[in-house]
PDB file of N, CA and C in Angstrom:
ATOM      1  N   UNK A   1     -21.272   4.239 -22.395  1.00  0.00           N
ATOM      2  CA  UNK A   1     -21.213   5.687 -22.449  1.00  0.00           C
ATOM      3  C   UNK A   1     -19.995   6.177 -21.665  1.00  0.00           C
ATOM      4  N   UNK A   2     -20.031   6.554 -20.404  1.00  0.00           N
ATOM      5  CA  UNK A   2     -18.696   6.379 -19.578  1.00  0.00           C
ATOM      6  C   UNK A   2     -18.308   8.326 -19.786  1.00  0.00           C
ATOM      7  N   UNK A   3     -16.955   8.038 -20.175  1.00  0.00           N
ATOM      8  CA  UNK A   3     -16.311   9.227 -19.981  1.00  0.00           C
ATOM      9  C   UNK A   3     -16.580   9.788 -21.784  1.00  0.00           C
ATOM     10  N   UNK A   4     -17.233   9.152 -22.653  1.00  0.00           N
ATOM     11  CA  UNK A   4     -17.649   9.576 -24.380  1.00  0.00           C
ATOM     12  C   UNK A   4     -19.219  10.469 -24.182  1.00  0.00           C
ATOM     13  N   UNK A   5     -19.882  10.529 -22.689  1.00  0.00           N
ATOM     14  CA  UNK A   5     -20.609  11.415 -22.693  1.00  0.00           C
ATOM     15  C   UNK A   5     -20.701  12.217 -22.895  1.00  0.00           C
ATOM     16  N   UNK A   6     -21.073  13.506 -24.009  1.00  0.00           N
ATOM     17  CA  UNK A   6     -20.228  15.066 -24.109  1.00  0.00           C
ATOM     18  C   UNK A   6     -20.784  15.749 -22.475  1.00  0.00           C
ATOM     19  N   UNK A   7     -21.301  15.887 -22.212  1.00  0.00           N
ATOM     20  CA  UNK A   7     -21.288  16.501 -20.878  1.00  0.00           C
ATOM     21  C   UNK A   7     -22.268  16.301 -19.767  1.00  0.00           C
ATOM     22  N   UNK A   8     -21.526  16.171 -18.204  1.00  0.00           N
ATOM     23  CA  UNK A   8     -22.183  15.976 -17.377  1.00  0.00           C
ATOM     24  C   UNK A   8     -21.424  16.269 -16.395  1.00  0.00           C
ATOM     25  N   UNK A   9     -22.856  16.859 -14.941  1.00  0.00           N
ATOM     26  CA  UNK A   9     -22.373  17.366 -14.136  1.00  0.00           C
ATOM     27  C   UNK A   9     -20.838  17.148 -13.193  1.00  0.00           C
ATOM     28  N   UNK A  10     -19.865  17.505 -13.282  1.00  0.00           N
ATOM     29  CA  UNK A  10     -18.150  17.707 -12.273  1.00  0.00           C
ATOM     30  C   UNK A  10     -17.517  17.118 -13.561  1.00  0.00           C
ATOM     31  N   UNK A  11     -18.455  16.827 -14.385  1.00  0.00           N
ATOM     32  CA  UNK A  11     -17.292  16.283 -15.885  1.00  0.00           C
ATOM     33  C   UNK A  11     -15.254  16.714 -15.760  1.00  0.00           C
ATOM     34  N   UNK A  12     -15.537  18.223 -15.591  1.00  0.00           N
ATOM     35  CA  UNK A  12     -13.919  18.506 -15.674  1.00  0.00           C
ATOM     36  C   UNK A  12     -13.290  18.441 -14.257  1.00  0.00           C
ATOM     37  N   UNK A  13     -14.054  18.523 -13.319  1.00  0.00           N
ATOM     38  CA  UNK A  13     -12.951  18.039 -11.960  1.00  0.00           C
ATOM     39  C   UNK A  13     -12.868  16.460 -12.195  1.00  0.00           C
ATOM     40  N   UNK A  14     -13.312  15.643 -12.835  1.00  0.00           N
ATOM     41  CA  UNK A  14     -13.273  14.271 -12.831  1.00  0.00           C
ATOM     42  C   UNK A  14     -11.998  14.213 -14.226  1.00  0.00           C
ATOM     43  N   UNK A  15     -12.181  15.168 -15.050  1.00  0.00           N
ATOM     44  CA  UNK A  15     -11.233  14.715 -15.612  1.00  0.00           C
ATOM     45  C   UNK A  15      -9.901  15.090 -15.603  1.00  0.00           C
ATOM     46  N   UNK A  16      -9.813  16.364 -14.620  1.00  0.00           N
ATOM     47  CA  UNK A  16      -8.833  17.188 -14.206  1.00  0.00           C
ATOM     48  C   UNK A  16      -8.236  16.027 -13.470  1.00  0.00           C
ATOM     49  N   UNK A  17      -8.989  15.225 -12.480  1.00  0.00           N
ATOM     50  CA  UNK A  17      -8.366  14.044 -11.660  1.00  0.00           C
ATOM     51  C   UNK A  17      -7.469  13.322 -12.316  1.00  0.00           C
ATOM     52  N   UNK A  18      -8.832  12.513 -13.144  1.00  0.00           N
ATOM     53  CA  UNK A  18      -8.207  11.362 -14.059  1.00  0.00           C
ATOM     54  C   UNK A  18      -6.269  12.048 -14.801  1.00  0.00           C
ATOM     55  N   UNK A  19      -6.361  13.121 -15.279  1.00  0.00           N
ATOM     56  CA  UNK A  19      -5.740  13.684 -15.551  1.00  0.00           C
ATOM     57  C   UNK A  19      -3.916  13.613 -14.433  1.00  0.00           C
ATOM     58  N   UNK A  20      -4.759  14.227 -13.632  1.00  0.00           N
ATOM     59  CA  UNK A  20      -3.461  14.341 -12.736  1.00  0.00           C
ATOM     60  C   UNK A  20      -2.885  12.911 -11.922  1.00  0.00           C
ATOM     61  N   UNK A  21      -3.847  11.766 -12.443  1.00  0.00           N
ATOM     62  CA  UNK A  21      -3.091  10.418 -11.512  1.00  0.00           C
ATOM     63  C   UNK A  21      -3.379   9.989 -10.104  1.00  0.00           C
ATOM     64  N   UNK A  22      -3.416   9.052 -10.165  1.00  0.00           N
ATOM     65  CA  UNK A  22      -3.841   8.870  -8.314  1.00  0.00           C
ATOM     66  C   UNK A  22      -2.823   9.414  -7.499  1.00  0.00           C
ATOM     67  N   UNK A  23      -3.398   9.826  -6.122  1.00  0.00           N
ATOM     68  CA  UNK A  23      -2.087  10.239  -4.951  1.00  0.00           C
ATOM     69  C   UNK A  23      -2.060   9.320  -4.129  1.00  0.00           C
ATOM     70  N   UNK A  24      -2.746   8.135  -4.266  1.00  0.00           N
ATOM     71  CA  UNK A  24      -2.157   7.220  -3.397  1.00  0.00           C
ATOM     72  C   UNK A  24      -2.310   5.692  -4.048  1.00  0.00           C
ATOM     73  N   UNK A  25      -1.636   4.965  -3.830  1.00  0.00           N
ATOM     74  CA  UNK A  25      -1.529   3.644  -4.637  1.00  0.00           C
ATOM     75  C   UNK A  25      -1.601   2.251  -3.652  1.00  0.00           C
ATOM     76  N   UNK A  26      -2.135   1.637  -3.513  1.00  0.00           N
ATOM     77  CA  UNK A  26      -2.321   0.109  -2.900  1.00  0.00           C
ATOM     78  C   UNK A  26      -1.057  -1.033  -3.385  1.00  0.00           C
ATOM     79  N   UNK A  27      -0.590  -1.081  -2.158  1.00  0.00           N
ATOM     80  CA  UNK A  27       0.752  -2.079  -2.567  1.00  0.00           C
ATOM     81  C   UNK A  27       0.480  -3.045  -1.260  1.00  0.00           C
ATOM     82  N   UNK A  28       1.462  -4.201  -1.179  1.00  0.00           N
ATOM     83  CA  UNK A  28       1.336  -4.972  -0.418  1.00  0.00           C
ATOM     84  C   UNK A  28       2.770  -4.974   0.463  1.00  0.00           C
ATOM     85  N   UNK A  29       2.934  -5.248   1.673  1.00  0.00           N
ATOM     86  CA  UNK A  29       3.584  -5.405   2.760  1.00  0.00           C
ATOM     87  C   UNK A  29       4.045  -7.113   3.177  1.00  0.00           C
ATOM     88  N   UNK A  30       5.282  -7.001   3.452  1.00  0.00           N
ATOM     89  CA  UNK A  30       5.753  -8.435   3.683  1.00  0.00           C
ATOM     90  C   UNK A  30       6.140  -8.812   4.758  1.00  0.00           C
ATOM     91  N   UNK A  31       6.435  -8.390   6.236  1.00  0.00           N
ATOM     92  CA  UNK A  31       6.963  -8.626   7.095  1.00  0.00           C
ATOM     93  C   UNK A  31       8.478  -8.852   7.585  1.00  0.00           C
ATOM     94  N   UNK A  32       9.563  -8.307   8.072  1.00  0.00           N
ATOM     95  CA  UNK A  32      10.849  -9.015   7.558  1.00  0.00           C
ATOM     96  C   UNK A  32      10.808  -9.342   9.375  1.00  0.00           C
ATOM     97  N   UNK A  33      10.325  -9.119  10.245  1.00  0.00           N
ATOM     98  CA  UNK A  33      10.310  -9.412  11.200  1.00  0.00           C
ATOM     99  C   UNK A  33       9.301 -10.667  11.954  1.00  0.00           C
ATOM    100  N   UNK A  34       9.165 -10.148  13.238  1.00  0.00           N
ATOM    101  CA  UNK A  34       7.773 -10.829  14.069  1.00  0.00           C
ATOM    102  C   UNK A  34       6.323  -9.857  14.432  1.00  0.00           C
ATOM    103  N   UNK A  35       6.610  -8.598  13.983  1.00  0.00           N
ATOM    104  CA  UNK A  35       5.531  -7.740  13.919  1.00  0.00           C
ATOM    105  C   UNK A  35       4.554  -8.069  12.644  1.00  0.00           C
ATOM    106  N   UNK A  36       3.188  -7.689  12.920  1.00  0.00           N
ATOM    107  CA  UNK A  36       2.051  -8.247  12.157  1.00  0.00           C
ATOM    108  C   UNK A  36       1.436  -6.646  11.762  1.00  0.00           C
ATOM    109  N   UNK A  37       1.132  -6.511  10.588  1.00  0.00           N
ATOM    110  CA  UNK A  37       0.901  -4.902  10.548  1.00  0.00           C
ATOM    111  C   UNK A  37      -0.473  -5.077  10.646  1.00  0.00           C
ATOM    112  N   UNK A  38      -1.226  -4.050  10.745  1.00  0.00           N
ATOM    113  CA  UNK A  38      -2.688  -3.600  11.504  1.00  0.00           C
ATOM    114  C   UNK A  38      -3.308  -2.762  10.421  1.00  0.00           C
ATOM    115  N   UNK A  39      -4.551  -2.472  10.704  1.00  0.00           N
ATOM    116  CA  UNK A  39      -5.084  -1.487   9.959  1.00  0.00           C
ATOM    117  C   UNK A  39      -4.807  -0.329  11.108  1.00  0.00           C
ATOM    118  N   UNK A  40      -4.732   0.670  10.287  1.00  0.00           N
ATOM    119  CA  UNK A  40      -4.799   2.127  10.798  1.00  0.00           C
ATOM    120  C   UNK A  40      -2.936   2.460  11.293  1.00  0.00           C
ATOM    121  N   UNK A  41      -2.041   1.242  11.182  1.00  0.00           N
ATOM    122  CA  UNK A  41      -0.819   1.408  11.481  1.00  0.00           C
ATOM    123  C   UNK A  41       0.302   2.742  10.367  1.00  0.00           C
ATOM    124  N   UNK A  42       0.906   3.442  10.788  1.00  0.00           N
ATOM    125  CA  UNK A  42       1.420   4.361   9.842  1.00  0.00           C
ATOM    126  C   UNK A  42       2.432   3.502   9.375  1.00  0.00           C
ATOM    127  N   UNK A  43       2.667   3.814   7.981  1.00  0.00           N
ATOM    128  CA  UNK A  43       3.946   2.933   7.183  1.00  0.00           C
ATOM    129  C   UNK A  43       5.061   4.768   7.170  1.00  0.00           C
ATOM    130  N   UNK A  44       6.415   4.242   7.334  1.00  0.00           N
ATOM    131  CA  UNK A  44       7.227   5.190   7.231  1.00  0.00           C
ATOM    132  C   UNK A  44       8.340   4.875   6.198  1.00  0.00           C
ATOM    133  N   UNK A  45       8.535   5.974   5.200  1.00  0.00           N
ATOM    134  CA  UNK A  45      10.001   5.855   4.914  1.00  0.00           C
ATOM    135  C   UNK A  45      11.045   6.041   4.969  1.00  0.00           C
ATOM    136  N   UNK A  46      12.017   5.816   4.088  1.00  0.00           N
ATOM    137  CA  UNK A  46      13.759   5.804   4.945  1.00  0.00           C
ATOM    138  C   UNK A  46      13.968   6.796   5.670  1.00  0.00           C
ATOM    139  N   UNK A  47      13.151   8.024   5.601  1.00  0.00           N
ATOM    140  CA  UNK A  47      13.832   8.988   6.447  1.00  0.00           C
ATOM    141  C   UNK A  47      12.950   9.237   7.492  1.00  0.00           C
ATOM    142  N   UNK A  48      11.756   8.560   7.766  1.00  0.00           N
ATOM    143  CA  UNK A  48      11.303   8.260   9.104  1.00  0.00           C
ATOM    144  C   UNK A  48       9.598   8.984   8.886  1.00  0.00           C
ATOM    145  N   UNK A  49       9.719   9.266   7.553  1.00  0.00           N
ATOM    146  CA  UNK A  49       8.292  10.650   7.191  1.00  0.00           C
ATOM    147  C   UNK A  49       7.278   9.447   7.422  1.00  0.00           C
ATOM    148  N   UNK A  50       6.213  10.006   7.371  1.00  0.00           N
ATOM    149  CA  UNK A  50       4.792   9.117   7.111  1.00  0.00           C
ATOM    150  C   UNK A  50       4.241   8.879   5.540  1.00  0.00           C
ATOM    151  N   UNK A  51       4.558   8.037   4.799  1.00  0.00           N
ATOM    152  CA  UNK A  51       4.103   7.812   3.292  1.00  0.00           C
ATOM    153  C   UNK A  51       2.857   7.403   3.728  1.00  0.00           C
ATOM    154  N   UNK A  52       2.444   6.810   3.594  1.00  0.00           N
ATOM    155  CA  UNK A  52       0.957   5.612   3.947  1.00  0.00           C
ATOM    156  C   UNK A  52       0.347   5.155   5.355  1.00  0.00           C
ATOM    157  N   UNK A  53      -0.867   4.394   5.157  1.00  0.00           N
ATOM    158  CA  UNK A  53      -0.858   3.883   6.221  1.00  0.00           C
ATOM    159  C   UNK A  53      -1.551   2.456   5.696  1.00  0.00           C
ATOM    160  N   UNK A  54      -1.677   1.352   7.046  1.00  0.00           N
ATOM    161  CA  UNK A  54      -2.189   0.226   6.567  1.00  0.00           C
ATOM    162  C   UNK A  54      -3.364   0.015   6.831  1.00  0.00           C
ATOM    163  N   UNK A  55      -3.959  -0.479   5.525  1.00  0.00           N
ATOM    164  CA  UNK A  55      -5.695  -0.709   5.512  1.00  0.00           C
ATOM    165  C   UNK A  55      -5.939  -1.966   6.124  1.00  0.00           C
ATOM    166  N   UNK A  56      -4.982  -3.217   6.069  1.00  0.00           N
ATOM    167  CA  UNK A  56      -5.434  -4.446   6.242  1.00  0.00           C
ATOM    168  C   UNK A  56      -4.032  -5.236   6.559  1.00  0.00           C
ATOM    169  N   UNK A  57      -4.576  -6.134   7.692  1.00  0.00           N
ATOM    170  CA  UNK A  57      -3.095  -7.089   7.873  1.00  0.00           C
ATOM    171  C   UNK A  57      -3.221  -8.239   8.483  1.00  0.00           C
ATOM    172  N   UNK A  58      -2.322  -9.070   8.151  1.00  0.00           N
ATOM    173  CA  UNK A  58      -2.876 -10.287   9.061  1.00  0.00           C
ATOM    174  C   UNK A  58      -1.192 -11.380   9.516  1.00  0.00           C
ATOM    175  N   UNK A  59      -1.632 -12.274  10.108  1.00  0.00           N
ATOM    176  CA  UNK A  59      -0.193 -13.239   9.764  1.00  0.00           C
ATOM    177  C   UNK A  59      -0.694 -14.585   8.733  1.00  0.00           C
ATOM    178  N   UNK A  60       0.275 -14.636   8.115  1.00  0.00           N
ATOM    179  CA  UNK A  60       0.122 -15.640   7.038  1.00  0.00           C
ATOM    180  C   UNK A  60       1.028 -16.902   7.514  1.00  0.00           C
ATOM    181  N   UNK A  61       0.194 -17.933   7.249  1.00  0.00           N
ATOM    182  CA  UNK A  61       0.374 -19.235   7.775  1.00  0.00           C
ATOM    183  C   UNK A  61       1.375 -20.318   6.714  1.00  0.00           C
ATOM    184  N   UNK A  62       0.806 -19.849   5.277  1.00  0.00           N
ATOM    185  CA  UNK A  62       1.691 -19.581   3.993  1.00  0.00           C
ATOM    186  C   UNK A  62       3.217 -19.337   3.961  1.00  0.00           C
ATOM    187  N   UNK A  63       3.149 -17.925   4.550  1.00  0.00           N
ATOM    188  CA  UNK A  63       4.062 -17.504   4.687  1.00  0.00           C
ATOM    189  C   UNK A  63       5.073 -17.647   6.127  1.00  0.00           C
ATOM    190  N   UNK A  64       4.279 -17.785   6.662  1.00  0.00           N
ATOM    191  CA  UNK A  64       5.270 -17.756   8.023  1.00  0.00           C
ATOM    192  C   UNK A  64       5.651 -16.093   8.589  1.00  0.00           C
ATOM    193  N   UNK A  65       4.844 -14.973   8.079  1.00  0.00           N
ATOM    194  CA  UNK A  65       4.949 -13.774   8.273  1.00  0.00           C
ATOM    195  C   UNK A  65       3.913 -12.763   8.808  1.00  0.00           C
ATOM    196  N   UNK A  66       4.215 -12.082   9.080  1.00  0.00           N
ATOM    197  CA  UNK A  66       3.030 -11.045   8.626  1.00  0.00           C
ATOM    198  C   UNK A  66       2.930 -10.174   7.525  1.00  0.00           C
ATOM    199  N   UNK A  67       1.663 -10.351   7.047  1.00  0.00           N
ATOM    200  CA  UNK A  67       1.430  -9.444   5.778  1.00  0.00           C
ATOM    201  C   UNK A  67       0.237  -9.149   5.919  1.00  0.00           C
ATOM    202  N   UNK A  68       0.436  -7.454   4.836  1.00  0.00           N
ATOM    203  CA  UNK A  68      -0.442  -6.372   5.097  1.00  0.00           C
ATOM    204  C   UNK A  68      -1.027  -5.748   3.254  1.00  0.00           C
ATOM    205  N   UNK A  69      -1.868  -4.908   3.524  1.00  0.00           N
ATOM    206  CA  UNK A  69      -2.137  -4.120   2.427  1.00  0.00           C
ATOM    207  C   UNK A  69      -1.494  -2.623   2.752  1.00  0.00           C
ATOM    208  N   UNK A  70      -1.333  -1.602   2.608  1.00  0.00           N
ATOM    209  CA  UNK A  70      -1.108  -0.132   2.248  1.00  0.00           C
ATOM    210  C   UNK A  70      -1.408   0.758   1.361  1.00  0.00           C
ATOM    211  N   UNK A  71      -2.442   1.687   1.962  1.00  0.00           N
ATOM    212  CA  UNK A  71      -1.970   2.857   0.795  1.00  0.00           C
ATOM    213  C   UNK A  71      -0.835   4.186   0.699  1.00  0.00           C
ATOM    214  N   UNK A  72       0.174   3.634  -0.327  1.00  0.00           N
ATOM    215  CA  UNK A  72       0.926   4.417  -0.239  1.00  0.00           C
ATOM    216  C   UNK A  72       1.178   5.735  -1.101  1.00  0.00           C
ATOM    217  N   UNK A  73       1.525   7.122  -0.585  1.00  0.00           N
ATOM    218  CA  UNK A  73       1.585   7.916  -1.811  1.00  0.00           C
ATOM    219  C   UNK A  73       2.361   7.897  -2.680  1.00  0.00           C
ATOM    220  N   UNK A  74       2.125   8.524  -3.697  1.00  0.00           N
ATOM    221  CA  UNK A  74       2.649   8.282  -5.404  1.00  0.00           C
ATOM    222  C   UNK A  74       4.289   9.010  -5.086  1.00  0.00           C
ATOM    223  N   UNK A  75       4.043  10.383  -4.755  1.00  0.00           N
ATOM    224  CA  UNK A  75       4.782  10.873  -4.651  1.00  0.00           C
ATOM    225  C   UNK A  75       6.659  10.357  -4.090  1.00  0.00           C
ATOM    226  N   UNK A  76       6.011   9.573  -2.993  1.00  0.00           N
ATOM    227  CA  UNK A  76       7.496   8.705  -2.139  1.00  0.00           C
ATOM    228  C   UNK A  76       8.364   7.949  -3.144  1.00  0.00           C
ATOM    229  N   UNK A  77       7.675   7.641  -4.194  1.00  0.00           N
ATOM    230  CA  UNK A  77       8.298   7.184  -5.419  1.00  0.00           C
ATOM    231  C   UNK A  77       8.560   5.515  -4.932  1.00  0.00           C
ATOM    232  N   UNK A  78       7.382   5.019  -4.094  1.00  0.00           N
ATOM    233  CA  UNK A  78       7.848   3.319  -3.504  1.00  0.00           C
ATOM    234  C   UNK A  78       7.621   2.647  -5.187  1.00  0.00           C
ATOM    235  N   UNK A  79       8.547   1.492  -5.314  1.00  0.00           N
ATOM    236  CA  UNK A  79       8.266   0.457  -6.055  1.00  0.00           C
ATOM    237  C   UNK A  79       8.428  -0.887  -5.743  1.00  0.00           C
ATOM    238  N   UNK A  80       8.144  -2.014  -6.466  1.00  0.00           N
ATOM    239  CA  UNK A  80       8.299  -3.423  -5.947  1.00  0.00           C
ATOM    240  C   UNK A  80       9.692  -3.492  -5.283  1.00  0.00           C
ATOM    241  N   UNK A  81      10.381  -4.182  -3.638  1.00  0.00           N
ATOM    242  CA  UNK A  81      11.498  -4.532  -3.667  1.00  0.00           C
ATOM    243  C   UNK A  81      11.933  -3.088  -2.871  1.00  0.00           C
ATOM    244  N   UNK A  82      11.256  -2.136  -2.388  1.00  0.00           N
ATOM    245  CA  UNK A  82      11.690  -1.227  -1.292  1.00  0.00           C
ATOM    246  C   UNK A  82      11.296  -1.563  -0.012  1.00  0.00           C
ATOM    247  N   UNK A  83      12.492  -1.695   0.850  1.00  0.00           N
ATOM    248  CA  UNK A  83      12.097  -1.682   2.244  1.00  0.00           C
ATOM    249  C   UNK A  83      11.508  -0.481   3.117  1.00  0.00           C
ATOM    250  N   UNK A  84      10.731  -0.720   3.853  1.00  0.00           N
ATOM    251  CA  UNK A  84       9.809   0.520   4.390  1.00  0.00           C
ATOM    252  C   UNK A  84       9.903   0.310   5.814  1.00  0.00           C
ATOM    253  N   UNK A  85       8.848   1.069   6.887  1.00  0.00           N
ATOM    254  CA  UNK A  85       8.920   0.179   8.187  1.00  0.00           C
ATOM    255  C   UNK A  85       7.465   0.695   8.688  1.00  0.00           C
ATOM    256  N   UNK A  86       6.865  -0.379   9.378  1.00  0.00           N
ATOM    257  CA  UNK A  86       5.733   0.071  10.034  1.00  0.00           C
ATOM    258  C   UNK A  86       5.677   0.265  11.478  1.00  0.00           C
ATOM    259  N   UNK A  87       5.090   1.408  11.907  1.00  0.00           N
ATOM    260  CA  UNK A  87       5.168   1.338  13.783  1.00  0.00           C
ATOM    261  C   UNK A  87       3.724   0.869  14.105  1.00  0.00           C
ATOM    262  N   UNK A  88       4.489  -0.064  14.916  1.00  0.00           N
ATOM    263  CA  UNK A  88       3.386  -1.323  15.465  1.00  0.00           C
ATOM    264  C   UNK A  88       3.892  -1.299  16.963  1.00  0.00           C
ATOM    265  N   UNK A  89       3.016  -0.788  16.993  1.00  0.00           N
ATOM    266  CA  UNK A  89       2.410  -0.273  18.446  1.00  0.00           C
ATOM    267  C   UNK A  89       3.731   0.437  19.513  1.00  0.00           C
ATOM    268  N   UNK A  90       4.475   1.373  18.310  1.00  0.00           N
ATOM    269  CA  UNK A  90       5.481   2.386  19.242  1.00  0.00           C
ATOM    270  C   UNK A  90       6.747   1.510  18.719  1.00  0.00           C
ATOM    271  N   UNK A  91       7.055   0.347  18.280  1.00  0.00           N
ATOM    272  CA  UNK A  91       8.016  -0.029  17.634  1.00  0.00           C
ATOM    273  C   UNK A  91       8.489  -0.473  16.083  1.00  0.00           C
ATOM    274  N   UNK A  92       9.809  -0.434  15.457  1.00  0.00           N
ATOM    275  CA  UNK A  92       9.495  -0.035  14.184  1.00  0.00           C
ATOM    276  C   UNK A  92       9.639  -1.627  13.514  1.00  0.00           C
ATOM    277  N   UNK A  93       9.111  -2.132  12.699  1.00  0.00           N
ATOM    278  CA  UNK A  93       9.172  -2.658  11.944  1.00  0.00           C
ATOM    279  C   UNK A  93       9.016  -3.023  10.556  1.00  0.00           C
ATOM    280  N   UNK A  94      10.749  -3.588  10.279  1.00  0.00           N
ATOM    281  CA  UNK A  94      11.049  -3.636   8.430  1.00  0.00           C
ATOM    282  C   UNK A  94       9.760  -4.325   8.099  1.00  0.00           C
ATOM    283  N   UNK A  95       9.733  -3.970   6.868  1.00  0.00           N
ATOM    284  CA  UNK A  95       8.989  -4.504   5.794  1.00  0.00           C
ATOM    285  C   UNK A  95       9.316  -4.323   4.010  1.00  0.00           C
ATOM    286  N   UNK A  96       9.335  -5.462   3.389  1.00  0.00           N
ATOM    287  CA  UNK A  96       9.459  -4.994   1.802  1.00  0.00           C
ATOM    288  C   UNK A  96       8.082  -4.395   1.368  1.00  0.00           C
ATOM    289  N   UNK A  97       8.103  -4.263   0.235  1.00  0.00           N
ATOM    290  CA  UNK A  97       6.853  -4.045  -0.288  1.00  0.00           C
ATOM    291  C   UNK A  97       6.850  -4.569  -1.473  1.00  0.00           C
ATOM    292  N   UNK A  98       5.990  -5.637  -1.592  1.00  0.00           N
ATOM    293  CA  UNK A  98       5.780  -6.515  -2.599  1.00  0.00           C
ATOM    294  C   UNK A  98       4.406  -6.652  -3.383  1.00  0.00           C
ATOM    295  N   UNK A  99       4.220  -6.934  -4.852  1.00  0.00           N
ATOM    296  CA  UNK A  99       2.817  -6.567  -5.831  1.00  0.00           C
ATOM    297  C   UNK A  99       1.949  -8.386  -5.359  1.00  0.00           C
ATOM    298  N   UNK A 100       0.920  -7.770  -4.944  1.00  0.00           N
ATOM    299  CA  UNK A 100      -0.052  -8.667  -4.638  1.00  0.00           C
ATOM    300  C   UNK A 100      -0.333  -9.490  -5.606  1.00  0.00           C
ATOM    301  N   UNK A 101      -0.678 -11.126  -5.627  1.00  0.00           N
ATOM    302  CA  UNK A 101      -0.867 -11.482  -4.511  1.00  0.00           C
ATOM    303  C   UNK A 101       0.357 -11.836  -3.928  1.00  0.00           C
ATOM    304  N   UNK A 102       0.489 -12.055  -2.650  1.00  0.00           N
ATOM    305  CA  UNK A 102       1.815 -13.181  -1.928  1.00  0.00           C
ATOM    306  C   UNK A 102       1.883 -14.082  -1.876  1.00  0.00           C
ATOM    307  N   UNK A 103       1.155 -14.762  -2.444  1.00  0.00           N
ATOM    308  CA  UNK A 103       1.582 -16.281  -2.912  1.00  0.00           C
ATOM    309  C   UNK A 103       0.837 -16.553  -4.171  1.00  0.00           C
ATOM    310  N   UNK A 104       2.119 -17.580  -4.958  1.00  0.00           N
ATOM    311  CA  UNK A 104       1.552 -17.817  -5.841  1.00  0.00           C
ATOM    312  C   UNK A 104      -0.450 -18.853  -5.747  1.00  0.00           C
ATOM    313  N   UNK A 105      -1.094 -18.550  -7.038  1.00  0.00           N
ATOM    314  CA  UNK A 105      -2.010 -19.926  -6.698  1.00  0.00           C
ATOM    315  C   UNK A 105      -2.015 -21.055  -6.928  1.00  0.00           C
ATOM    316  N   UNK A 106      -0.986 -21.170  -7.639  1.00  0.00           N
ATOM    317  CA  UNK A 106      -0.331 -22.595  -7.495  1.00  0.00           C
ATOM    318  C   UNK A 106      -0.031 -23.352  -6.423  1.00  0.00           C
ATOM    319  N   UNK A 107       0.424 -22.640  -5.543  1.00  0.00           N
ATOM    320  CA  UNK A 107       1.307 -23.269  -4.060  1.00  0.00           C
ATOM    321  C   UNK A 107      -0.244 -23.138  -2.964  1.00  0.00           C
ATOM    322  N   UNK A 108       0.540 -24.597  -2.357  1.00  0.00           N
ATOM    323  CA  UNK A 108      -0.946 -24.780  -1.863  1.00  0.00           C
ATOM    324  C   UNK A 108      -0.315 -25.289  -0.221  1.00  0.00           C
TER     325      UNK A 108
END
């Protein structure tokens, strides 16, 4: 049934949503440094604004980095292959932003 229901209750704010697109998007974080991003850390862009922040982070053993999740807004216009920076704990650190996962599952 889904959204072919003819009607039900917030029907048009749900589709007014669907409509207008998400405002924030889940991308992934790569580390270009020795900082490890955090949850609740603000992600900034080039001009220092607040786009996002980070939901999840860890260091990868894989990788030899730290890597994170983010939600970032639509609006900042981020795509795969933009550098960003996160402040971790009062200092800034680069980061790309790369489409999950970070490693292949092949590589073991």
């Amino acid at each position: 049934m889904g959204w072919k229901k003819p009607d039900f209750w917030g029907r048009e704010a749900l589709l007014a949503e669907k409509e207008a697109g998400p405002a924030r998007l889940l991308w992934g974080l790569r580390a270009s440094g020795r900082g490890i991003p955090r949850p609740g850390m603000p992600v900034l862009g080039a001009d220092g604004a607040r786009i996002g922040e980070v939901t999840s982070g860890t260091f990868s053993p894989t990788l030899r980095t730290g890597i994170g999740l983010a939600l970032l807004e639509t609006a900042a216009g981020v795509e795969e292959g933009t550098e960003l920076t996160v402040d971790v704990r009062g200092r800034p650190q680069a980061v790309e932003v790369v489409k999950p996962p970070f490693v292949p599952s092949h590589v073991r």
